[in-house]
N, C-alpha and C. Protein backbone atom coordinates (compact mmCIF):
# COMPACT_ATOMS: atom_id res chain seq x y z
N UNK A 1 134.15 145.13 -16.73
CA UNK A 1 133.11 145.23 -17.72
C UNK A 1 132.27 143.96 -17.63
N UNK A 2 131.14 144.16 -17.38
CA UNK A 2 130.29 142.93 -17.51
C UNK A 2 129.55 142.69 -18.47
N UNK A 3 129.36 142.01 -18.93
CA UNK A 3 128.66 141.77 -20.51
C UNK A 3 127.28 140.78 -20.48
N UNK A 4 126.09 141.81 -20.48
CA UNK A 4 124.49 140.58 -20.65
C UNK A 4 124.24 141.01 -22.09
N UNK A 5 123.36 139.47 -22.06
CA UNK A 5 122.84 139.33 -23.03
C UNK A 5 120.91 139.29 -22.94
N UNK A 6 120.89 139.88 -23.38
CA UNK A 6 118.98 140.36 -23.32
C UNK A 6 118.56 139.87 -24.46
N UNK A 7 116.93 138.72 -24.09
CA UNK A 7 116.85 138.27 -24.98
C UNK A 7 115.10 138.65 -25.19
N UNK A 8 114.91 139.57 -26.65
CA UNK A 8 113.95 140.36 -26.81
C UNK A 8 112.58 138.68 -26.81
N UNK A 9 111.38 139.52 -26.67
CA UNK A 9 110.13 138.53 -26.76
C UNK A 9 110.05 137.60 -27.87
N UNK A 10 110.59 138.17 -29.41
CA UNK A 10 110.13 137.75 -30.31
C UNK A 10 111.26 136.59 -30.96
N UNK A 11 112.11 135.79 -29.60
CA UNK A 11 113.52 135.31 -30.37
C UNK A 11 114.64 136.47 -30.56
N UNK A 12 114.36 137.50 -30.82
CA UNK A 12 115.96 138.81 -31.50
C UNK A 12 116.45 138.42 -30.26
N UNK A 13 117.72 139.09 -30.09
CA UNK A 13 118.52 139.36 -28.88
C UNK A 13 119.30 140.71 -29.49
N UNK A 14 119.80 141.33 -28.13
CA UNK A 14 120.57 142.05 -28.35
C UNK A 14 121.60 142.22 -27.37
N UNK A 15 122.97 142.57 -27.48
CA UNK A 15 123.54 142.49 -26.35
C UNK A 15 124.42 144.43 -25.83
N UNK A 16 124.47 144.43 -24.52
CA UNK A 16 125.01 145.76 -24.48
C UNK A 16 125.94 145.18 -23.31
N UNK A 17 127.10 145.84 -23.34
CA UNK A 17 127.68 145.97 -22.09
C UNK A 17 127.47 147.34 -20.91
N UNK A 18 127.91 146.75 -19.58
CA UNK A 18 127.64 147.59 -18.54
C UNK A 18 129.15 147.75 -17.80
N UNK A 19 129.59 148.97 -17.31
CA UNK A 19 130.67 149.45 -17.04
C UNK A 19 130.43 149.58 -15.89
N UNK A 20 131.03 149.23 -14.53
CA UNK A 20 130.56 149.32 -13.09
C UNK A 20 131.76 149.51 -12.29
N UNK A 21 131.75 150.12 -11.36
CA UNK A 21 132.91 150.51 -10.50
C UNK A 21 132.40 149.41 -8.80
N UNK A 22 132.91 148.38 -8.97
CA UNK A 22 133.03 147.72 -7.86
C UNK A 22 133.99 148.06 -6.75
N UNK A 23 133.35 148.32 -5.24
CA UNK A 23 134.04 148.38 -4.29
C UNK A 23 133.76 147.80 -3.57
N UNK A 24 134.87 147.47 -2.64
CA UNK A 24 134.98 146.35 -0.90
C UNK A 24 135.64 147.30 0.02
N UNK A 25 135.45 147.26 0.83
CA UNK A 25 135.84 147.24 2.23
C UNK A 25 135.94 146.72 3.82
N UNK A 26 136.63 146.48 4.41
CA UNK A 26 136.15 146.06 5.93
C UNK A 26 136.68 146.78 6.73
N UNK A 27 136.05 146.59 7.86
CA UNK A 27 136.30 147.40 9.17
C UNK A 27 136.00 146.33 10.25
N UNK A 28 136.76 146.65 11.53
CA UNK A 28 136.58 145.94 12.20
C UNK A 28 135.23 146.47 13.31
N UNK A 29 134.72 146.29 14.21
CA UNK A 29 133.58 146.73 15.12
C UNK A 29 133.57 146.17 16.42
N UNK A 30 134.33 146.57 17.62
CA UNK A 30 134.37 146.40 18.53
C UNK A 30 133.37 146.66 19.61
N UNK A 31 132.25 145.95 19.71
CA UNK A 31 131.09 146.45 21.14
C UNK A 31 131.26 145.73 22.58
N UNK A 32 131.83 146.97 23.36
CA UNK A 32 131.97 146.30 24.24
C UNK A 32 130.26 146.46 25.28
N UNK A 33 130.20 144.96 25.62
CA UNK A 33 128.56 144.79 26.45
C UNK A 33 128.66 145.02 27.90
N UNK A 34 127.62 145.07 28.63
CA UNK A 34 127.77 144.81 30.02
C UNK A 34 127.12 143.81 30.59
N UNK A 35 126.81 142.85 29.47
CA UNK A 35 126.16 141.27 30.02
C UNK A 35 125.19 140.85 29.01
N UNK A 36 124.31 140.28 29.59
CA UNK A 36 123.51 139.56 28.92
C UNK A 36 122.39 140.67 27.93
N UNK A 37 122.40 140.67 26.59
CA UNK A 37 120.82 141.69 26.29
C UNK A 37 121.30 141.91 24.98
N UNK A 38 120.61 142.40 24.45
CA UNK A 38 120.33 143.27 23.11
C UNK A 38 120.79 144.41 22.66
N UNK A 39 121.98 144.45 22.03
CA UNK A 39 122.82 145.94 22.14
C UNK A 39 122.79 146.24 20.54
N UNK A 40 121.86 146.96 20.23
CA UNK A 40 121.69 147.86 18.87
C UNK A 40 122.74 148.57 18.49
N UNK A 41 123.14 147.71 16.86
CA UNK A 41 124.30 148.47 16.01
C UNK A 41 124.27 148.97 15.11
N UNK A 42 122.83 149.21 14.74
CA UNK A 42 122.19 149.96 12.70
C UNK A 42 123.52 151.17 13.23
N UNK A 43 123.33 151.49 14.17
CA UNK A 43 124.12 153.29 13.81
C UNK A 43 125.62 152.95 13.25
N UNK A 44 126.31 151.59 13.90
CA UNK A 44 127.40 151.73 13.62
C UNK A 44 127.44 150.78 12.19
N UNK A 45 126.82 150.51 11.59
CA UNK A 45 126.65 149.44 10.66
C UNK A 45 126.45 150.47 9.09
N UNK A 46 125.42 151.59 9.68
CA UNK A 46 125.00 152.44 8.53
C UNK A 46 126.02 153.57 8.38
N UNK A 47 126.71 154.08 9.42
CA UNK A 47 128.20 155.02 9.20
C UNK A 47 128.93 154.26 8.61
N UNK A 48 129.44 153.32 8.66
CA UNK A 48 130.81 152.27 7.92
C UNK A 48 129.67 152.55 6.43
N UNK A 49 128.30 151.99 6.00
CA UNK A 49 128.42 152.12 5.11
C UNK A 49 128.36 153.25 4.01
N UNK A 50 127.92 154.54 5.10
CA UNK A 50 127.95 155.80 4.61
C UNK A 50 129.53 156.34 3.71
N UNK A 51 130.27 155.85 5.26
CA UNK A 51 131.63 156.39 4.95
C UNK A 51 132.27 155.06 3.58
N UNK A 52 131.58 154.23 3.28
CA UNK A 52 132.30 153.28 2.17
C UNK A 52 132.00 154.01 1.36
N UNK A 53 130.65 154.74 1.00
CA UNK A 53 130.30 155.39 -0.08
C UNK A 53 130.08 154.40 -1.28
N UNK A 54 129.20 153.26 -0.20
CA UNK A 54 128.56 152.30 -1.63
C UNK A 54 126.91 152.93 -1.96
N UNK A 55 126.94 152.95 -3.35
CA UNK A 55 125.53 153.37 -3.20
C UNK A 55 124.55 151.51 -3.70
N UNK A 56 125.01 150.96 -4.24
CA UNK A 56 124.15 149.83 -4.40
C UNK A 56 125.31 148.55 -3.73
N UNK A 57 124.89 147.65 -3.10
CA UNK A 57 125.50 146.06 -2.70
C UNK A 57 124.75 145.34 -1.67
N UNK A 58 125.98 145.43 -0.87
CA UNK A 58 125.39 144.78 0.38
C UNK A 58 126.70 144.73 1.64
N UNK A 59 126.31 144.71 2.78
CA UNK A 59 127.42 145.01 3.61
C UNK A 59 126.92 143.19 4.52
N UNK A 60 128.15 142.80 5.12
CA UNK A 60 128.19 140.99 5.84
C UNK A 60 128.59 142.18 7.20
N UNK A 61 127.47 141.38 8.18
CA UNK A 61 128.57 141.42 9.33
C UNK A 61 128.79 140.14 9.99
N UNK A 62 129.84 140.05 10.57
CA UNK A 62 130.69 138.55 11.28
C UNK A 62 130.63 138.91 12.88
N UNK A 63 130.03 137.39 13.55
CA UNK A 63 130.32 137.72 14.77
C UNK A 63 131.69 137.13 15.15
N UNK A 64 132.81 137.10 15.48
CA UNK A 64 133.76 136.25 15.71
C UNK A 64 134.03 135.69 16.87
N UNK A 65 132.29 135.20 17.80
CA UNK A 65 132.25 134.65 18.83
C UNK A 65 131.28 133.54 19.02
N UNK A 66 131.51 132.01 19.54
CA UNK A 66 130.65 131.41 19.76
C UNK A 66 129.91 131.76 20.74
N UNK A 67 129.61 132.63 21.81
CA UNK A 67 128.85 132.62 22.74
C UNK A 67 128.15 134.43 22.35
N UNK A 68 128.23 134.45 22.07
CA UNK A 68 127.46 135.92 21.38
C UNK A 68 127.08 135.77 19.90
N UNK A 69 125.49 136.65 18.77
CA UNK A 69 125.29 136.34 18.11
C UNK A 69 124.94 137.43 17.37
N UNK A 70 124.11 137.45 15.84
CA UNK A 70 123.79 138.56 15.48
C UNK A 70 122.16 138.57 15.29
N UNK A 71 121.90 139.35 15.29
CA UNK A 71 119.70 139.37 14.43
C UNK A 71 119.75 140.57 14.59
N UNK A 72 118.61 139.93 13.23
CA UNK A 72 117.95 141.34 12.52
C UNK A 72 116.37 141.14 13.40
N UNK A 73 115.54 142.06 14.51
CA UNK A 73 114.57 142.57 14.98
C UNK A 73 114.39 143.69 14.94
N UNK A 74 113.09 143.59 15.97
CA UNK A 74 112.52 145.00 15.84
C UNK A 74 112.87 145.98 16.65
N UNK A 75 113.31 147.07 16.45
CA UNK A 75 113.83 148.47 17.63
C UNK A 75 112.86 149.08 17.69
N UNK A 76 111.51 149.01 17.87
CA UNK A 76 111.24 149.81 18.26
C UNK A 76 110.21 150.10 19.62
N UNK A 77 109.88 148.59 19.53
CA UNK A 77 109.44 148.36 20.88
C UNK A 77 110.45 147.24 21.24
N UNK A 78 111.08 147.82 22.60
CA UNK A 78 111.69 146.91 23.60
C UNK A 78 111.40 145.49 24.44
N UNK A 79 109.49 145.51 24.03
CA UNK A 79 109.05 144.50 24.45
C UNK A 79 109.91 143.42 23.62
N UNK A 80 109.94 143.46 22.68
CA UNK A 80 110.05 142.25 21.27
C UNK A 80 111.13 141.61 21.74
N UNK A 81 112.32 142.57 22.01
CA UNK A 81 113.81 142.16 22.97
C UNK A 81 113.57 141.49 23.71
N UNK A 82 112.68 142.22 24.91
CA UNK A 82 113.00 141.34 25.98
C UNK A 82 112.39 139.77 25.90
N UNK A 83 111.15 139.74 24.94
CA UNK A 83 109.97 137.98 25.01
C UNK A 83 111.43 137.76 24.71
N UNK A 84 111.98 137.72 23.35
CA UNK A 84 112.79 136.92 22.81
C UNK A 84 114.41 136.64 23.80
N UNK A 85 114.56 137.48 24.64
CA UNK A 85 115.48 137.08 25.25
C UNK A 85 115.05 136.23 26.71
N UNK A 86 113.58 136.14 27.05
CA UNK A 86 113.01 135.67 27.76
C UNK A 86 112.68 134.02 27.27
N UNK A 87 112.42 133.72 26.14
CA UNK A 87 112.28 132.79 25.20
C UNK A 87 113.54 131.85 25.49
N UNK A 88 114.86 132.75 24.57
CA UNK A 88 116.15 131.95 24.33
C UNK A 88 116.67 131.73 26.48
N UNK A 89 116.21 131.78 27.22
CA UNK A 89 116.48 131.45 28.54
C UNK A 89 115.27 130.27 28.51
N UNK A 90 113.97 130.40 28.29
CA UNK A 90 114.13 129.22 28.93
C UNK A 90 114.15 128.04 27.53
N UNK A 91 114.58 128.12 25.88
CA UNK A 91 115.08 127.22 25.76
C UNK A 91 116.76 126.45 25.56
N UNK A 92 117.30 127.50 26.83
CA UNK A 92 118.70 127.26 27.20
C UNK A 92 118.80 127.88 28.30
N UNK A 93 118.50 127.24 29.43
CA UNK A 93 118.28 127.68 30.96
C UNK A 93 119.94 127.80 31.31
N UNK A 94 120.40 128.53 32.05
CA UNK A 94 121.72 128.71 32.40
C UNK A 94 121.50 127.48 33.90
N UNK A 95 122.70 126.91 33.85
CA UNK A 95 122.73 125.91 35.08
C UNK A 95 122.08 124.23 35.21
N UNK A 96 121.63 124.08 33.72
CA UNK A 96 121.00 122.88 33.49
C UNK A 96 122.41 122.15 33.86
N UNK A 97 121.35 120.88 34.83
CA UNK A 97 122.92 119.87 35.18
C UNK A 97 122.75 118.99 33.82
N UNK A 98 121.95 119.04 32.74
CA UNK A 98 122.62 118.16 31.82
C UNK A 98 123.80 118.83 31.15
N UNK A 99 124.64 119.89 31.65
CA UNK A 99 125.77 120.77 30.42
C UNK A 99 126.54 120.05 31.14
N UNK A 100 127.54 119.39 29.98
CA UNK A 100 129.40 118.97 30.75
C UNK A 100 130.19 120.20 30.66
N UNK A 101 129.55 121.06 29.44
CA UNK A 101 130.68 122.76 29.26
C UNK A 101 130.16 123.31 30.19
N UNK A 102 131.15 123.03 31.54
CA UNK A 102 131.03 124.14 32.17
C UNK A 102 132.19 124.71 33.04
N UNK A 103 132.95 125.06 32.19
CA UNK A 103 134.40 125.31 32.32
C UNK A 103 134.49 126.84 32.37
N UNK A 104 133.61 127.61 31.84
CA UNK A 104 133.32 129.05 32.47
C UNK A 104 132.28 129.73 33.20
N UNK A 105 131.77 128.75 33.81
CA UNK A 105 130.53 128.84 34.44
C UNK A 105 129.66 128.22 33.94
N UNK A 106 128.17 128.74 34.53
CA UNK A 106 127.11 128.09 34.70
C UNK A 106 125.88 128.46 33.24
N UNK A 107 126.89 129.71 32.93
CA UNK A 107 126.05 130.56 31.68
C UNK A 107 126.51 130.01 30.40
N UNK A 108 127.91 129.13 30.36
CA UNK A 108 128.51 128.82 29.29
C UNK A 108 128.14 128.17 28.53
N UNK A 109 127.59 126.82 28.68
CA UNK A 109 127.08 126.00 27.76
C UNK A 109 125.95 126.90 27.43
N UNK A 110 124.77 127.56 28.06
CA UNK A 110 123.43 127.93 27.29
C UNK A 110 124.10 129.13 26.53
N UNK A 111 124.89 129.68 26.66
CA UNK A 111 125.25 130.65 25.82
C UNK A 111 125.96 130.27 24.05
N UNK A 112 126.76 129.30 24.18
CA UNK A 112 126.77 128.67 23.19
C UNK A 112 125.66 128.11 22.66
N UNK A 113 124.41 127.97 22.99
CA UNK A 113 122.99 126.86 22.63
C UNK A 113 122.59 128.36 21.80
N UNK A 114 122.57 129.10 22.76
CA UNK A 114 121.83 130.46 22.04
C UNK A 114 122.25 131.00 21.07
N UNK A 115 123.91 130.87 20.86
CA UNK A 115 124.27 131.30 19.15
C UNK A 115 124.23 130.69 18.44
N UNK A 116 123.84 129.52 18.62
CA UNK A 116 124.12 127.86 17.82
C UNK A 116 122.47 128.20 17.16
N UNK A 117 121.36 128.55 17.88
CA UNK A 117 119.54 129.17 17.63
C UNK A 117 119.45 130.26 16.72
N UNK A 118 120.43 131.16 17.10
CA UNK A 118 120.43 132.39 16.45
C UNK A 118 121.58 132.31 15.29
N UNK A 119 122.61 133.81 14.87
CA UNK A 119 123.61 133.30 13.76
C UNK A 119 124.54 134.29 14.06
N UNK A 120 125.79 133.67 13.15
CA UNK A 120 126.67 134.08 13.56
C UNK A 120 126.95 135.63 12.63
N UNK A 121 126.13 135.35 11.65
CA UNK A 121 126.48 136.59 10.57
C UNK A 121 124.78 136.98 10.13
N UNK A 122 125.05 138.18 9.36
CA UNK A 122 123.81 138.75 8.96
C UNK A 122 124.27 139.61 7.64
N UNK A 123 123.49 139.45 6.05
CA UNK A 123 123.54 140.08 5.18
C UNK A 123 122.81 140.46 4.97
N UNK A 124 123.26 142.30 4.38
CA UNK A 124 121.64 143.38 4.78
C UNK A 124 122.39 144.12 3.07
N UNK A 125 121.39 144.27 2.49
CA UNK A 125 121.58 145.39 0.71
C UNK A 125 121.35 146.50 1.39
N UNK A 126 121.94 147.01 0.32
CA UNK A 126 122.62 148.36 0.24
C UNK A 126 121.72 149.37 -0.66
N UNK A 127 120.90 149.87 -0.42
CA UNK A 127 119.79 150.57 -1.58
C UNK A 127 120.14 152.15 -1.40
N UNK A 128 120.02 152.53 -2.41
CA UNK A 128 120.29 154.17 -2.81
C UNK A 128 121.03 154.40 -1.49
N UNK A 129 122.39 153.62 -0.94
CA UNK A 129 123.55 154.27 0.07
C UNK A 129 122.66 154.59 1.27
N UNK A 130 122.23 153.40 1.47
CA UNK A 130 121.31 153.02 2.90
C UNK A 130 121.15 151.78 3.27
N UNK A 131 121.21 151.31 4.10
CA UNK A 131 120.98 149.86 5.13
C UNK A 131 119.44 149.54 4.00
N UNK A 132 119.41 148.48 3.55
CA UNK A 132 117.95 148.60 2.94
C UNK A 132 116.67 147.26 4.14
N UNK A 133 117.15 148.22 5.61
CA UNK A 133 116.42 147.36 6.21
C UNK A 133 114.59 147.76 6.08
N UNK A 134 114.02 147.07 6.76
CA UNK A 134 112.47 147.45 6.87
C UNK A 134 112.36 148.85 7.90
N UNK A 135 110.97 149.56 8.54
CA UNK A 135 110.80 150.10 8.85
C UNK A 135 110.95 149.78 10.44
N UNK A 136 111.08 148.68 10.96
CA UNK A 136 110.93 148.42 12.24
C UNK A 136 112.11 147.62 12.72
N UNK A 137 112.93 147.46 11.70
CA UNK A 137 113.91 146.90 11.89
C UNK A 137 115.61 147.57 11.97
N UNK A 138 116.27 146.52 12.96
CA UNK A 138 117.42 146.94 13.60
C UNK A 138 118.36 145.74 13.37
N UNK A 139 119.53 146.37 13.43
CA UNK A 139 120.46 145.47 13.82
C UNK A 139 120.99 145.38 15.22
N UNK A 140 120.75 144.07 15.61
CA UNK A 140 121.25 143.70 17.13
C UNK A 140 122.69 142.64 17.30
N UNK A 141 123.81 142.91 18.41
CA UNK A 141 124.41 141.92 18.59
C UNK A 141 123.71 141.46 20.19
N UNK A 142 124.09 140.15 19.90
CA UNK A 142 123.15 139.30 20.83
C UNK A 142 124.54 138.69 22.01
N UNK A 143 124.17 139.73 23.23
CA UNK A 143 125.63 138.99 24.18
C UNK A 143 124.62 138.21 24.87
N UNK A 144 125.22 136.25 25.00
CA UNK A 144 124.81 135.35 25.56
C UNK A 144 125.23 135.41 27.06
N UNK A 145 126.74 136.00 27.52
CA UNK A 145 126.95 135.90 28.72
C UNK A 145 126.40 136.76 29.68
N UNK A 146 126.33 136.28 30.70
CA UNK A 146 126.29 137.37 31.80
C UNK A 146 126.97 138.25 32.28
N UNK A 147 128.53 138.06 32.06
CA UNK A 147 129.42 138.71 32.70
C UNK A 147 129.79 140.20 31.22
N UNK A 148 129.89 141.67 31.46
CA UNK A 148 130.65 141.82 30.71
C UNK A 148 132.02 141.25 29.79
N UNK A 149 131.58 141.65 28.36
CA UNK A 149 132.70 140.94 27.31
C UNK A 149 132.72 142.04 26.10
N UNK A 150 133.84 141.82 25.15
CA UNK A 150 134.70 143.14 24.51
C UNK A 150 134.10 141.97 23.10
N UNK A 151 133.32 142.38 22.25
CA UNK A 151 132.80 141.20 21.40
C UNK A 151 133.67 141.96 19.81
N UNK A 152 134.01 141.86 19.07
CA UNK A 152 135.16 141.72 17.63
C UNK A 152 133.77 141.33 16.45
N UNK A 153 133.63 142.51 15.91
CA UNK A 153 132.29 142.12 14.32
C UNK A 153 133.13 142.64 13.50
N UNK A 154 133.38 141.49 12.51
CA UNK A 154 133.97 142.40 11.12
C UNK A 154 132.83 142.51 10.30
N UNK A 155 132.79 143.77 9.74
CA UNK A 155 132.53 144.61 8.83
C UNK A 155 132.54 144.26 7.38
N UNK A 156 132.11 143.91 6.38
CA UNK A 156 132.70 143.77 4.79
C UNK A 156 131.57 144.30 3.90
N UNK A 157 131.62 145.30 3.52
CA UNK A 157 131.36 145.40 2.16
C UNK A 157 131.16 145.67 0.67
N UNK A 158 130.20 145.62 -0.11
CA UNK A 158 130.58 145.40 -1.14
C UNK A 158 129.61 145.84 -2.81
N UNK A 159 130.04 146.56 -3.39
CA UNK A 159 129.13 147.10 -4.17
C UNK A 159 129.34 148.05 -5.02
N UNK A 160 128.71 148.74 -5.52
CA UNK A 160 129.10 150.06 -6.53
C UNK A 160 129.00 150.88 -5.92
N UNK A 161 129.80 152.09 -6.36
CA UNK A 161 129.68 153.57 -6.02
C UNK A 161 128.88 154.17 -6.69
């Protein structure tokens, strides 16, 4: 039970309580990539929150990788992907001899630079039991490496039914 207090124009107040059915959930989200690029997840982001059956909150997703990341862009032209992945190369060139991390190659250190630019998580509301993103907008996980990798997003969220 949550309890506000509303306070009328003229000084009065009045107070009402509000009765709300709060729910959580997580799921885990496994995408596996085939290298470096832009791999669109609204579909799997908006089923988890279909199937939570929140109609108002907000859903977190977690990347649980330093070398891979998350953003919110645009899906609908592919150009936008590629400047921006054209961008984050050259301001983290793979093979710069100033990296000492380079204990998994040559992609390792700029791949860490690029999630360190970008983020590791992304919080998106939940409006009438829908992603309440914009019209042009997507959810992307962002794989920094080159090599195929099996990337781990948890899922959480949170809101009324």
């Amino acid at each position: 039970m949550v309890r506000i207090q509303v306070r009328e124009p003229r000084g009065t107040s009045q107070a009402f309580s509000v009765a709300r059915t709060m729910f959580q959930a997580q799921q885990l989200l496994e995408v596996q990539t085939p290298g470096r690029g832009l791999h669109e997840i609204t579909k799997q982001v908006a089923a988890f929150v279909h199937e939570a059956g929140v109609r108002s909150g907000q859903v977190t997703i977690f990347c649980k990788h330093t070398s891979a990341s998350l953003l919110i862009q645009e899906n609908a032209d592919p150009s936008a992907g590629h400047d921006l992945l054209a961008w984050l190369e050259r301001l983290a060139p793979d093979g710069d001899p100033h990296y000492t991390h380079t204990a998994e190659g040559s992609d390792d250190m700029p791949a860490h630079l690029r999630s360190a630019v970008t983020r590791t998580s992304e919080v998106i509301p939940i409006v009438d039991g829908a992603l309440g993103l914009g019209t042009w907008q997507g959810v992307f996980l962002a794989e920094h490496r080159t090599h195929a990798h099996r990337r781990v997003l948890i899922l959480h969220v949170v809101g009324s039914l």
